[in-house]
PDB file of N, CA and C in Angstrom:
ATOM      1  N   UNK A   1       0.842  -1.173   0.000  1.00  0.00           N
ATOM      2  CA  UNK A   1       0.000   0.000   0.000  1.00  0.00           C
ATOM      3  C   UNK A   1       0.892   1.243   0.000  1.00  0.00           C
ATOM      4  N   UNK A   2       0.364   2.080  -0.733  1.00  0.00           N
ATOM      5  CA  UNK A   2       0.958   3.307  -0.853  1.00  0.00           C
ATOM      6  C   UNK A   2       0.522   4.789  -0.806  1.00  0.00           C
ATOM      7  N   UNK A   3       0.802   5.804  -0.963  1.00  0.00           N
ATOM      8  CA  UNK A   3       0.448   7.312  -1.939  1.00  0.00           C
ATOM      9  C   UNK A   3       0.642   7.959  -2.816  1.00  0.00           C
ATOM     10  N   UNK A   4       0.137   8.030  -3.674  1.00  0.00           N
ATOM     11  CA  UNK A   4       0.995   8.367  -4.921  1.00  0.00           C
ATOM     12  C   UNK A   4       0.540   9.531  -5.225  1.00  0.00           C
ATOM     13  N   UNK A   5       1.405  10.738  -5.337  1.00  0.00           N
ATOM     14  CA  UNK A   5       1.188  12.281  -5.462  1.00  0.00           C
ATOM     15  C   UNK A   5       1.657  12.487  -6.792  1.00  0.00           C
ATOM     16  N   UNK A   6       1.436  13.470  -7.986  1.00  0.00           N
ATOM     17  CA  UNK A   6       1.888  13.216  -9.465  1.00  0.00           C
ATOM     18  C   UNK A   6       1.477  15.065  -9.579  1.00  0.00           C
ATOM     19  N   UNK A   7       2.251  15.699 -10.389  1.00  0.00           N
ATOM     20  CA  UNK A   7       1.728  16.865 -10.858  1.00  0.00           C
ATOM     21  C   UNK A   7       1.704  16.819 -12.532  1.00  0.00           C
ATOM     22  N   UNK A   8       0.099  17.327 -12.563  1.00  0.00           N
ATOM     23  CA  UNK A   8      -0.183  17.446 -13.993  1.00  0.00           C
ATOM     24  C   UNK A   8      -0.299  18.507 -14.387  1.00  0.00           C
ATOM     25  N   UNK A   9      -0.902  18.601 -15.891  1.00  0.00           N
ATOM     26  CA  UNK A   9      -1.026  20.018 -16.206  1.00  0.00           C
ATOM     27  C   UNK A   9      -2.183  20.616 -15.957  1.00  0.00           C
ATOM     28  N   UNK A  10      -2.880  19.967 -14.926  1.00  0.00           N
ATOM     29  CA  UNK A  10      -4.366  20.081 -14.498  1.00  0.00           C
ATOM     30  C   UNK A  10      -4.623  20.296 -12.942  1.00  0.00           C
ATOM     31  N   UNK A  11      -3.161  19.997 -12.831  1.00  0.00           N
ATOM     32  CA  UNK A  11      -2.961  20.463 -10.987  1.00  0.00           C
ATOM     33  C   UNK A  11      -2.406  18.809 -10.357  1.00  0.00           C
ATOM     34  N   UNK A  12      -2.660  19.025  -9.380  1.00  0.00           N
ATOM     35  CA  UNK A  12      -1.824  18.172  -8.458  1.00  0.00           C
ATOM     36  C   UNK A  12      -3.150  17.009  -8.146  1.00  0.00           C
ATOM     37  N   UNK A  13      -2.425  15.738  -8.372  1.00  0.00           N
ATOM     38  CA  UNK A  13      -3.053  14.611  -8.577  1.00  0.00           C
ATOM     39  C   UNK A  13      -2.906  13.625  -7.086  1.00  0.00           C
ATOM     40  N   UNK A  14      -3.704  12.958  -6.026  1.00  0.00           N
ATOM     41  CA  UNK A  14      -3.251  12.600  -5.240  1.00  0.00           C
ATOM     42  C   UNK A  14      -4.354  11.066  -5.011  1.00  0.00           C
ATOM     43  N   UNK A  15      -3.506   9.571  -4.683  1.00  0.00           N
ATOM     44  CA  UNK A  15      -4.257   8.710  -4.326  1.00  0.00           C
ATOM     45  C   UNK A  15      -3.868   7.775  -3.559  1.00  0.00           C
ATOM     46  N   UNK A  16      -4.430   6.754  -3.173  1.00  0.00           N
ATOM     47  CA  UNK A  16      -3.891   5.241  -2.672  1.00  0.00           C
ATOM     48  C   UNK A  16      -3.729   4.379  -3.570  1.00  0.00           C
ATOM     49  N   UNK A  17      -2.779   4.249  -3.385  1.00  0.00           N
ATOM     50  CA  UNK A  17      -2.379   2.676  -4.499  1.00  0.00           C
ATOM     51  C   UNK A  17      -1.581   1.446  -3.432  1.00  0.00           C
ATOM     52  N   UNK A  18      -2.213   0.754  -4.739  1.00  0.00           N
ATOM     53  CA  UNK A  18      -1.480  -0.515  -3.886  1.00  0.00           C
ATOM     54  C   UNK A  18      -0.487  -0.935  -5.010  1.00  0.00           C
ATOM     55  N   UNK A  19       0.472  -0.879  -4.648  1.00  0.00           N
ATOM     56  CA  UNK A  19       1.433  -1.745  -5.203  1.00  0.00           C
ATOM     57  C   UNK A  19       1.781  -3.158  -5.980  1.00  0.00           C
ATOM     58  N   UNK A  20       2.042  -3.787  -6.973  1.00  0.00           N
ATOM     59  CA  UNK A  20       1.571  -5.038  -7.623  1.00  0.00           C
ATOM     60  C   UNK A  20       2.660  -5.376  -7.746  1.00  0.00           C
ATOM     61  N   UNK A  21       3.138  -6.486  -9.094  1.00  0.00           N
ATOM     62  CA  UNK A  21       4.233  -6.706  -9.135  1.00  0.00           C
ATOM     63  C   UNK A  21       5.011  -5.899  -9.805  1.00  0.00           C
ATOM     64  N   UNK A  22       6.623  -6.038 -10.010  1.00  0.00           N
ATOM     65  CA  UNK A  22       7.589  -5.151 -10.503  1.00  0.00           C
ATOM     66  C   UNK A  22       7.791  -5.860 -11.819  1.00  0.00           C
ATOM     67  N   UNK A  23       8.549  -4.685 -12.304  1.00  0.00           N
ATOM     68  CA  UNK A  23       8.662  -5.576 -13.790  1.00  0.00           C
ATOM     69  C   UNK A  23       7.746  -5.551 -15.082  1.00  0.00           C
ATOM     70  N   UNK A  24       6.736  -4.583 -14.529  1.00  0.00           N
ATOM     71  CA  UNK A  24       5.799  -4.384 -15.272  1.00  0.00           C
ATOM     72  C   UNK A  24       6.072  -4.304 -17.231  1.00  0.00           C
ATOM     73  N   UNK A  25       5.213  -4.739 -17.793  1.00  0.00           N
ATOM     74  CA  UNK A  25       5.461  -4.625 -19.118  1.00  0.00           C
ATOM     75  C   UNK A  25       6.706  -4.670 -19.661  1.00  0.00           C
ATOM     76  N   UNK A  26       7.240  -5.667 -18.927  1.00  0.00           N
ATOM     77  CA  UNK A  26       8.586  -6.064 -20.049  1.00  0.00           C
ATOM     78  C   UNK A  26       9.797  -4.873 -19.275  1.00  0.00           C
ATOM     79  N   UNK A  27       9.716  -4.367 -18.227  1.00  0.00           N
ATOM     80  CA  UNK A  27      11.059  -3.094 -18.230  1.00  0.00           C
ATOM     81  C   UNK A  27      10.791  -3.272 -16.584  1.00  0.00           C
ATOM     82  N   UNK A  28      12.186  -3.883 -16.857  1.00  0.00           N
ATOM     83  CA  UNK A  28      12.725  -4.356 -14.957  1.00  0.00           C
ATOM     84  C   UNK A  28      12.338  -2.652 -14.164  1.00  0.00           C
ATOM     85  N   UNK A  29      12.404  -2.094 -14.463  1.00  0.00           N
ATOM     86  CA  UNK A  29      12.301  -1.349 -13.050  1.00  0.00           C
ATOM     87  C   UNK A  29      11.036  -0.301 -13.414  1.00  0.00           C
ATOM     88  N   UNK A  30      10.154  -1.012 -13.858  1.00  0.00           N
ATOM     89  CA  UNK A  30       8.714  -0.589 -13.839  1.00  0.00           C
ATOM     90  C   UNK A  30       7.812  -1.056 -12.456  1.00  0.00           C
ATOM     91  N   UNK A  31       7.220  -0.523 -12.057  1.00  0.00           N
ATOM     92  CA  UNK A  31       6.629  -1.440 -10.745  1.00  0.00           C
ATOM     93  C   UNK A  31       4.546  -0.787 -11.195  1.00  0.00           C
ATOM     94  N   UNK A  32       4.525  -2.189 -11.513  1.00  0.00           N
ATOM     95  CA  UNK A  32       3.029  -1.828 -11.626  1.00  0.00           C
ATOM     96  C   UNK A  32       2.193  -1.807 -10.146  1.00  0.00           C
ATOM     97  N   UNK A  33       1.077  -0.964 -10.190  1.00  0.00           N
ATOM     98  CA  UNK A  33       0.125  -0.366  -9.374  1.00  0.00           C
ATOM     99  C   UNK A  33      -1.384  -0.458  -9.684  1.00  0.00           C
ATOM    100  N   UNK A  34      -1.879  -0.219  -8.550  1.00  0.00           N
ATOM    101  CA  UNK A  34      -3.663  -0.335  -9.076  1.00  0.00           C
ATOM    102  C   UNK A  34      -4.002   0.932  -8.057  1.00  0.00           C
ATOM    103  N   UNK A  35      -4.696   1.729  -8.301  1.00  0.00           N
ATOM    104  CA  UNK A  35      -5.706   2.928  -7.507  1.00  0.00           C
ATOM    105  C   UNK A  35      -6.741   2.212  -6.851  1.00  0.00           C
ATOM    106  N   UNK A  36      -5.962   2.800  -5.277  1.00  0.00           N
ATOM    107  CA  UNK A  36      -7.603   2.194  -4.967  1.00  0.00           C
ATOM    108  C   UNK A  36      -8.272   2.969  -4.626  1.00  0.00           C
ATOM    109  N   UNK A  37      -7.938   4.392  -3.999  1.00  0.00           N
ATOM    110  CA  UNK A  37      -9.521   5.454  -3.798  1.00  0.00           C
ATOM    111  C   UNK A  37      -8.159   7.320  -4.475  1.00  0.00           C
ATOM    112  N   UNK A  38      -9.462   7.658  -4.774  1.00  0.00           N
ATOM    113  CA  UNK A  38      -8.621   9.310  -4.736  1.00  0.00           C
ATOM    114  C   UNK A  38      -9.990  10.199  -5.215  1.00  0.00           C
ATOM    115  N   UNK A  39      -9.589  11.275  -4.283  1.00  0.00           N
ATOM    116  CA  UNK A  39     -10.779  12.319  -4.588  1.00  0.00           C
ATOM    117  C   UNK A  39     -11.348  12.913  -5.548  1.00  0.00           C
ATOM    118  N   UNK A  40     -12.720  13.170  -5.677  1.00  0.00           N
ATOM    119  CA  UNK A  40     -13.061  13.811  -6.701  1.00  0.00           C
ATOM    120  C   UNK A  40     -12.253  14.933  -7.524  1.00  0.00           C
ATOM    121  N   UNK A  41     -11.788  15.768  -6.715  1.00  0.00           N
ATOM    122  CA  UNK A  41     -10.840  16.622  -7.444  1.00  0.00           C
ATOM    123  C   UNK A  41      -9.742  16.044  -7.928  1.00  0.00           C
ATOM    124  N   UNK A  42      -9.089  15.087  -7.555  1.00  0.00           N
ATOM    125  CA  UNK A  42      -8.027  14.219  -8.218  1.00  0.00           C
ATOM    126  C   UNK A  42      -8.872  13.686  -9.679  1.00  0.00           C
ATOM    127  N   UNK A  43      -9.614  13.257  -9.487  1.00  0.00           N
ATOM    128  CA  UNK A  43     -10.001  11.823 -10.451  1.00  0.00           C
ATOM    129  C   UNK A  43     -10.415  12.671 -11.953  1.00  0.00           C
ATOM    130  N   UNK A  44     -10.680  13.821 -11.281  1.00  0.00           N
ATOM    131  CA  UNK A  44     -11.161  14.724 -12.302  1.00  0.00           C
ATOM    132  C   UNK A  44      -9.605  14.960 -13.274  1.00  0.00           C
ATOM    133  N   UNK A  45      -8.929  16.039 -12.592  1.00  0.00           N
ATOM    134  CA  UNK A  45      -7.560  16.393 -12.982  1.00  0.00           C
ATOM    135  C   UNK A  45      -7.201  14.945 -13.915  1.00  0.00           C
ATOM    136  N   UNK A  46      -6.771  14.420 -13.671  1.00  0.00           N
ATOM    137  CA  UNK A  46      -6.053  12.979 -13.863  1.00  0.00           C
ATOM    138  C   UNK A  46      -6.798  12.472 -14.746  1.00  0.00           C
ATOM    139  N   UNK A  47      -8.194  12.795 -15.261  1.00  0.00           N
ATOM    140  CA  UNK A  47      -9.367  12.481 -16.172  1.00  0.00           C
ATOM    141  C   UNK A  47      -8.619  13.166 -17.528  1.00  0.00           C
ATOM    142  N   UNK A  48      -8.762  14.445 -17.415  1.00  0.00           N
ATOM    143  CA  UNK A  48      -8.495  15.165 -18.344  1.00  0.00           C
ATOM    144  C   UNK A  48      -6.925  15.347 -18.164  1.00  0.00           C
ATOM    145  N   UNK A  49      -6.435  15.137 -17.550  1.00  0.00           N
ATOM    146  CA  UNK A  49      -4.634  14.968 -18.125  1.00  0.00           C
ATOM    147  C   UNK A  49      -4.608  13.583 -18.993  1.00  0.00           C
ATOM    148  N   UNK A  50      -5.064  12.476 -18.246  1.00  0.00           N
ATOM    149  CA  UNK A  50      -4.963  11.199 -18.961  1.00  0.00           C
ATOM    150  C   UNK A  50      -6.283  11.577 -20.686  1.00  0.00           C
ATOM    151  N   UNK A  51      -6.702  11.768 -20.325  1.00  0.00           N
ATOM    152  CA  UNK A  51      -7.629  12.171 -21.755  1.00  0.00           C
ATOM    153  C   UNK A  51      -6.160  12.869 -22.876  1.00  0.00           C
ATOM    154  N   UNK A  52      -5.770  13.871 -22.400  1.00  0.00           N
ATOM    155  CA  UNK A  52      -5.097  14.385 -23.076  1.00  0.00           C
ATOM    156  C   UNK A  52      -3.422  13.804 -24.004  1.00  0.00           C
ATOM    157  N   UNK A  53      -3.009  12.963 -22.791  1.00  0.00           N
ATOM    158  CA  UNK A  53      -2.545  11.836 -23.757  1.00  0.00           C
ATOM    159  C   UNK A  53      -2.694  11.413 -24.761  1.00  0.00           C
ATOM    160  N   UNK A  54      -4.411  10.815 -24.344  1.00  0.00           N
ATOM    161  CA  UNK A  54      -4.851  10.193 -24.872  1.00  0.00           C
ATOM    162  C   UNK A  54      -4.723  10.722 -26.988  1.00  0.00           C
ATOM    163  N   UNK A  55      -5.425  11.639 -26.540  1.00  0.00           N
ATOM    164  CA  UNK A  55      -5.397  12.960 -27.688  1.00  0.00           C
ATOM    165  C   UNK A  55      -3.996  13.137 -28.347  1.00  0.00           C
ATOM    166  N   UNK A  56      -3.074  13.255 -28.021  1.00  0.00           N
ATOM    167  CA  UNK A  56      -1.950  13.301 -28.347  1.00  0.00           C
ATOM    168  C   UNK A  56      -1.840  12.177 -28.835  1.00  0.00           C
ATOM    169  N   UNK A  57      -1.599  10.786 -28.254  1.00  0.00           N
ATOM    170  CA  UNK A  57      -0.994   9.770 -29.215  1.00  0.00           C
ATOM    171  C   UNK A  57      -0.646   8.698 -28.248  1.00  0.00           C
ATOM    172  N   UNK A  58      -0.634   9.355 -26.921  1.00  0.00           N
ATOM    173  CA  UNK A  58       0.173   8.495 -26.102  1.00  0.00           C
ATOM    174  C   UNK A  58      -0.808   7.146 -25.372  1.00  0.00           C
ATOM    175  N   UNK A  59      -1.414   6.670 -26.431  1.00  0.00           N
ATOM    176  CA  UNK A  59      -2.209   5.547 -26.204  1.00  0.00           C
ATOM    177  C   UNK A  59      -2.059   4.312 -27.156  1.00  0.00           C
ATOM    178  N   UNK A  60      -1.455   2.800 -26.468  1.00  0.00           N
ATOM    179  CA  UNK A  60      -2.021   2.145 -27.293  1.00  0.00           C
ATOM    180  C   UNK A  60      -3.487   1.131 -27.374  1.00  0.00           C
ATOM    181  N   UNK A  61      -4.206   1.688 -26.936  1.00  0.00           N
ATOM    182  CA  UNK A  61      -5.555   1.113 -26.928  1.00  0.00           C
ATOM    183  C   UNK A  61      -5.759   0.944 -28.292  1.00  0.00           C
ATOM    184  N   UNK A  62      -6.348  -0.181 -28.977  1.00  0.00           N
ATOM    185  CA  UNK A  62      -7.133  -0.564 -30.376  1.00  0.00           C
ATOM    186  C   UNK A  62      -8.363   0.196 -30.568  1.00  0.00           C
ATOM    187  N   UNK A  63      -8.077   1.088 -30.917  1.00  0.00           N
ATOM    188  CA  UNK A  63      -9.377   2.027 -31.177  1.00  0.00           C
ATOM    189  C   UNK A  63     -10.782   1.059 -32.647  1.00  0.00           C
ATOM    190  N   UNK A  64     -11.660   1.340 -32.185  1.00  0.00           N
ATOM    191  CA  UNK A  64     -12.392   0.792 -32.706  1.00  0.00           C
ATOM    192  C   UNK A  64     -13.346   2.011 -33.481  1.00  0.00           C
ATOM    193  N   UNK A  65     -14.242   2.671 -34.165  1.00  0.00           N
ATOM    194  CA  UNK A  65     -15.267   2.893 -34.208  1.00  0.00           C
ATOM    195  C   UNK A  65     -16.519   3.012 -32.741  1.00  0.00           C
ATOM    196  N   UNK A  66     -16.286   4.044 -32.088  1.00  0.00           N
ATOM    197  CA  UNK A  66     -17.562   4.171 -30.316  1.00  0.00           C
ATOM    198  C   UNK A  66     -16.606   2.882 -29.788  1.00  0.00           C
ATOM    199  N   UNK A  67     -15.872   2.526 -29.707  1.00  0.00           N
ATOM    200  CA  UNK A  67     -15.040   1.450 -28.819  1.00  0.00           C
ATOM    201  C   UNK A  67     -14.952   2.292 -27.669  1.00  0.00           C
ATOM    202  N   UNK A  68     -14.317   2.963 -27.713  1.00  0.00           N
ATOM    203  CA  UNK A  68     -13.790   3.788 -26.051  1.00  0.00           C
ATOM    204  C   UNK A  68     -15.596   4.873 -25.676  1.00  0.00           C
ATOM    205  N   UNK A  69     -16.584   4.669 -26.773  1.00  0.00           N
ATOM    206  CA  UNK A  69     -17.794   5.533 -26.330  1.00  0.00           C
ATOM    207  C   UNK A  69     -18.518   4.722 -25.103  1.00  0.00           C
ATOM    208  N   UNK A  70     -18.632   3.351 -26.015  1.00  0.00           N
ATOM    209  CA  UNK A  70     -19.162   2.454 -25.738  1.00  0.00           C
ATOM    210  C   UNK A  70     -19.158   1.575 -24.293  1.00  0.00           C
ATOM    211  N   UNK A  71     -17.274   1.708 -24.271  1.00  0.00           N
ATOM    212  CA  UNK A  71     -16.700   0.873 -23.249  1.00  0.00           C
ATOM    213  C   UNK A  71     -17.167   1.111 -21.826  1.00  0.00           C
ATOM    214  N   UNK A  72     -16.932   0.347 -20.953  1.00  0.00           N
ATOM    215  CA  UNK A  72     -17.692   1.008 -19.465  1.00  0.00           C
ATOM    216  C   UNK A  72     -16.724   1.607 -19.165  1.00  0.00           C
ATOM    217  N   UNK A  73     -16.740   2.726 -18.073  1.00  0.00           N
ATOM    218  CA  UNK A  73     -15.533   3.861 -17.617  1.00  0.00           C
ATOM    219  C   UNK A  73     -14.172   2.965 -17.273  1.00  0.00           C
ATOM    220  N   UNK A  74     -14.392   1.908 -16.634  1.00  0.00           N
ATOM    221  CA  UNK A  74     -13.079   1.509 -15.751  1.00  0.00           C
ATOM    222  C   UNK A  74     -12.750   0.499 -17.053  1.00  0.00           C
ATOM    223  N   UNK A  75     -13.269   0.039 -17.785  1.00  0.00           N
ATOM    224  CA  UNK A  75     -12.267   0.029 -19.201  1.00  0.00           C
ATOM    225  C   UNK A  75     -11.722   0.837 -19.757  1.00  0.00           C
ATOM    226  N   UNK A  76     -12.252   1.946 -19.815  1.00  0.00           N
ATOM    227  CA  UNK A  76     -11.522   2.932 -20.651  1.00  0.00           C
ATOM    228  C   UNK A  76     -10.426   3.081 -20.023  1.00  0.00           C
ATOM    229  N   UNK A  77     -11.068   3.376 -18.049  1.00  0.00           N
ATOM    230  CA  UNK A  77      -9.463   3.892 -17.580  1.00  0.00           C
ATOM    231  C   UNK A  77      -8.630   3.290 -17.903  1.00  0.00           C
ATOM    232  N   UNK A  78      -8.602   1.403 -17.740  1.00  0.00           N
ATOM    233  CA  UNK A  78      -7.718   0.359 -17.835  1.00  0.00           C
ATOM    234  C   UNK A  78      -7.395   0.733 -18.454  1.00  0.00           C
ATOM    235  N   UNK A  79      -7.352   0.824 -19.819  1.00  0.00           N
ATOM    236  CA  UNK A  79      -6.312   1.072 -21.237  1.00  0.00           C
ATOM    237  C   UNK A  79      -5.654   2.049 -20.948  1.00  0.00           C
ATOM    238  N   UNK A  80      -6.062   3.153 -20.291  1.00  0.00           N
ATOM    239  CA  UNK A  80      -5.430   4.463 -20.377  1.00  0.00           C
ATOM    240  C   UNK A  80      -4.522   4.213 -19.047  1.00  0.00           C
ATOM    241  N   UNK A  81      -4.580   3.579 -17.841  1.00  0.00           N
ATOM    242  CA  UNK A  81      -3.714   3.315 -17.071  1.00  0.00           C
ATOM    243  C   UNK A  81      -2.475   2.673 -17.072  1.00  0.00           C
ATOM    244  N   UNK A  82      -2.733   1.458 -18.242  1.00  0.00           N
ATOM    245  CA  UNK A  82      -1.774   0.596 -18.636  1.00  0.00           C
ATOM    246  C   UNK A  82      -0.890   1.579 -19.741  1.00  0.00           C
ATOM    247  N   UNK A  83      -1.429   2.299 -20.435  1.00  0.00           N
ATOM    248  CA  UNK A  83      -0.870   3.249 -21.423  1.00  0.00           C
ATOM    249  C   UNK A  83       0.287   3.947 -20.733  1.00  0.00           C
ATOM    250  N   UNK A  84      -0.050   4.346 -19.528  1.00  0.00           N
ATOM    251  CA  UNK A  84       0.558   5.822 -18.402  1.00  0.00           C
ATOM    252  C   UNK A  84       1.275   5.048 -18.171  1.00  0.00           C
ATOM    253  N   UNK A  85       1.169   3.537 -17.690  1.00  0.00           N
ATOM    254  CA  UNK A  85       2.230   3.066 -16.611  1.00  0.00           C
ATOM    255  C   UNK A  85       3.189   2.778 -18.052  1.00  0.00           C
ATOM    256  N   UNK A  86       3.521   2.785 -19.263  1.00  0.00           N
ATOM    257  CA  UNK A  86       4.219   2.043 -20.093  1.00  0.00           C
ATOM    258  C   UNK A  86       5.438   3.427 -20.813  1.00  0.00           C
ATOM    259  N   UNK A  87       4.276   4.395 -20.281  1.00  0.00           N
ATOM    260  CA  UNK A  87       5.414   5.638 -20.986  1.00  0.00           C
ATOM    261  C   UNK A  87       5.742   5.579 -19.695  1.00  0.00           C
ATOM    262  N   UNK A  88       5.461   5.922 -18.644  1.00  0.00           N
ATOM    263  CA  UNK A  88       6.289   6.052 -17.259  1.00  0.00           C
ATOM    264  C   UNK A  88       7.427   5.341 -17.155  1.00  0.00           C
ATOM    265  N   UNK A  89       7.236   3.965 -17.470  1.00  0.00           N
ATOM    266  CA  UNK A  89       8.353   2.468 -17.207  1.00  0.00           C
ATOM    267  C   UNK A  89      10.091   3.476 -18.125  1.00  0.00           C
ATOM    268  N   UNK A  90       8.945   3.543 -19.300  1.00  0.00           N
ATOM    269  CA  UNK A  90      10.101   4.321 -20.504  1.00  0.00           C
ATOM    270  C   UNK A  90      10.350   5.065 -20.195  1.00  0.00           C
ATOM    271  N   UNK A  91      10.193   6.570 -19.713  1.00  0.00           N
ATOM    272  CA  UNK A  91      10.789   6.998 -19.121  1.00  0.00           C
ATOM    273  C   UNK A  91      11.915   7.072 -17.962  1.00  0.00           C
ATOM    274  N   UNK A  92      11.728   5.938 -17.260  1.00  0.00           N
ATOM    275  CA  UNK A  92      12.072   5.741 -15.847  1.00  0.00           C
ATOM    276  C   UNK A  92      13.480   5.071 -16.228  1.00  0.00           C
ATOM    277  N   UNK A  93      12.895   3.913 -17.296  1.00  0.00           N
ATOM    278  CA  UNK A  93      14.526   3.663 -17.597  1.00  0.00           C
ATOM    279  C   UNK A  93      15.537   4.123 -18.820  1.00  0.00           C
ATOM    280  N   UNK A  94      14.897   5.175 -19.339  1.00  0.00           N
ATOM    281  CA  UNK A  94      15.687   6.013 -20.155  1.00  0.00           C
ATOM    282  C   UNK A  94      16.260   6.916 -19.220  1.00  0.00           C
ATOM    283  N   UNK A  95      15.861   7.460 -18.106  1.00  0.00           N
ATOM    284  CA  UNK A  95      16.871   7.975 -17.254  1.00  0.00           C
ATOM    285  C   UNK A  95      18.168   7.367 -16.608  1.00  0.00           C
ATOM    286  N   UNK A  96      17.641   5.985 -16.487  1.00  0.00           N
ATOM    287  CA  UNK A  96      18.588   4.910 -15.902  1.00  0.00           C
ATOM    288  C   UNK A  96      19.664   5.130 -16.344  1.00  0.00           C
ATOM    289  N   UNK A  97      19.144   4.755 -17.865  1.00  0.00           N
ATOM    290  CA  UNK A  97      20.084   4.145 -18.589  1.00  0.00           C
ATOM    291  C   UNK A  97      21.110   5.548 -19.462  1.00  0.00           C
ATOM    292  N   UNK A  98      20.767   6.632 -19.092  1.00  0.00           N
ATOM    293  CA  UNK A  98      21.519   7.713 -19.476  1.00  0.00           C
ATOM    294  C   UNK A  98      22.143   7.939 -18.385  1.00  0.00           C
ATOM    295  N   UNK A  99      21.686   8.164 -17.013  1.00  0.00           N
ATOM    296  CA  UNK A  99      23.199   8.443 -16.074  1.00  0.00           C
ATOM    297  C   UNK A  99      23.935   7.097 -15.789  1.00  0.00           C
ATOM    298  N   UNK A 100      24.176   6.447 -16.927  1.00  0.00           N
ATOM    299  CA  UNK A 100      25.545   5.382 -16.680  1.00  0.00           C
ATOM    300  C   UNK A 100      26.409   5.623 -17.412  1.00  0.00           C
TER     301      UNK A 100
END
């Protein structure tokens, strides 16, 4: 169990997570997570930051035709969570791997 505090371009993002396994998606020092509660004003922010990704590119969800209209919310998030945690991982170890 954890807290996970994040600043977006939508303001300051704050929740509980629990911690899962490491290793996430293929990149050793990814550590996947699941949300388990965060406030309305968080969920919002973090709505429309993660939307905005989304918009940009930084998704690989299989877009369908109303696929993401259609989908129930905590699918959509799923894709878009797994999306965040995969540029994060990349990020995390492109830093690594530049201060060596």
């Amino acid at each position: 169990m954890g807290d996970l505090a994040m600043s977006t371009v939508y303001g300051k993002v704050s929740a509980h997570i629990e911690f899962l396994h490491s290793g996430a998606d293929g990149v050793p020092l990814a550590q996947a997570f699941r949300f388990l509660a965060m406030e309305d004003s968080s969920a919002k922010r973090f709505a429309a930051a993660a939307k905005q990704m989304v918009d940009e590119g930084y998704s690989d969800a299989v877009l369908e035709k109303q696929s993401t209209l259609n989908a129930p919310a905590g699918e959509a998030l799923g894709q878009l969570l797994n999306s965040v945690r995969r540029l994060a991982a990349t990020i995390v170890a492109s830093r690594s791997s530049a201060g060596k």
